[in-house]
Protein backbone atom coordinates (compact mmCIF):
# COMPACT_ATOMS: atom_id res chain seq x y z
CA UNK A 1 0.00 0.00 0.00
CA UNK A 2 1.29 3.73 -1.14
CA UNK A 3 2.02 5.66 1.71
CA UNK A 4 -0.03 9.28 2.70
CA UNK A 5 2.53 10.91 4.05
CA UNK A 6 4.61 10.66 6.93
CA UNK A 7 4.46 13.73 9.66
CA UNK A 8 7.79 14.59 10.20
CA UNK A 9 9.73 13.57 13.71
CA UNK A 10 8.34 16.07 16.33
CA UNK A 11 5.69 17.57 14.22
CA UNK A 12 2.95 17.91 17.02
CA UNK A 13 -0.16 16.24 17.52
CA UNK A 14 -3.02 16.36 14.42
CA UNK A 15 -6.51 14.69 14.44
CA UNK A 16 -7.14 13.00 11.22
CA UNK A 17 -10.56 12.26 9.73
CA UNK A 18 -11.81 9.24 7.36
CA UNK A 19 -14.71 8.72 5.93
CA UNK A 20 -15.70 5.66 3.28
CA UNK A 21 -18.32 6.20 0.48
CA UNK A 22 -21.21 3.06 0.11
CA UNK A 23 -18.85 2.57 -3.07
CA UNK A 24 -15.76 1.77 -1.19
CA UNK A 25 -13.80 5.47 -2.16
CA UNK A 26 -12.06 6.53 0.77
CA UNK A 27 -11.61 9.65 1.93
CA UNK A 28 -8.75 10.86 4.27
CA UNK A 29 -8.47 14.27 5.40
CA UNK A 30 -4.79 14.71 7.21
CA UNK A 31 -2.23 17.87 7.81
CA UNK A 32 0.74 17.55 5.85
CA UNK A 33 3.59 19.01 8.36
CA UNK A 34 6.13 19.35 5.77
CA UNK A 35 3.32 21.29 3.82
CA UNK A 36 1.83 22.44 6.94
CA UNK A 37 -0.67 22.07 4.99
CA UNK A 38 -4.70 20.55 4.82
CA UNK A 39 -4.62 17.42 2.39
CA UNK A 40 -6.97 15.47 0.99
CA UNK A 41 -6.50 11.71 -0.09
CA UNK A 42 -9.19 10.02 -2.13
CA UNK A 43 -8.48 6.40 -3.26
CA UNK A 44 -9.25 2.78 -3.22
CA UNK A 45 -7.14 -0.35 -3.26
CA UNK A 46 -3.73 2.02 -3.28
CA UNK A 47 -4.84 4.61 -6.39
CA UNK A 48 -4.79 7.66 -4.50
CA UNK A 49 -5.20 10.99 -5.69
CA UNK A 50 -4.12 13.45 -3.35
CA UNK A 51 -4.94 17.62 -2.99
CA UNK A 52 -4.02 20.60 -0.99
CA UNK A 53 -7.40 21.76 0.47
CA UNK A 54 -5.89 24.59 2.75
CA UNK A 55 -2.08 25.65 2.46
CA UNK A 56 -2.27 28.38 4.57
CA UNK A 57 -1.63 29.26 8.11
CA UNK A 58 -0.18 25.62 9.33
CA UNK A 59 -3.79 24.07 8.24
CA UNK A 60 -4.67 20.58 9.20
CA UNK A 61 -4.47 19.67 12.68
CA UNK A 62 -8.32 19.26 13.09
CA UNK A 63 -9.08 18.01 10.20
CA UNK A 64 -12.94 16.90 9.55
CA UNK A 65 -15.04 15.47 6.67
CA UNK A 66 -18.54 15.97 5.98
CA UNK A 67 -20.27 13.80 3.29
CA UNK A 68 -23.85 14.12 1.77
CA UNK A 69 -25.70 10.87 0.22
CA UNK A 70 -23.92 11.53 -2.98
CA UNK A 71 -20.70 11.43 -1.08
């Protein structure tokens, strides 16, 4: 399996969120501390496509998803 992204060593504490569409996609919403940075992984079975959501400010650490019935 591909790997996200690793936080670097002493980075700080961030709260990742996951969510999982009826399909199977899977969401992952993480800070990228190199970035410092608010990603967003989509993917399923290790094809991930990945985006900056929020690059500003050191973005990230409480990072949510919300999903409608469409996903």
């Amino acid at each position: 399996m591909e790997d996200i992204e690793e936080l670097p060593p002493k980075s700080g504490q961030t709260y990742d969120a996951l969510a999982v569409t009826p399909e199977g996609l899977v969401h992952i919403a993480y800070r990228d501390g190199s970035l410092g940075a608010l990603r967003l992984a989509t993917g399923k079975s290790g094809a991930w496509t990945k985006d900056t959501v929020d690059g500003a400010d050191d973005a990230g650490s409480h990072a949510s998803i919300v999903m409608d019935a469409q996903g």
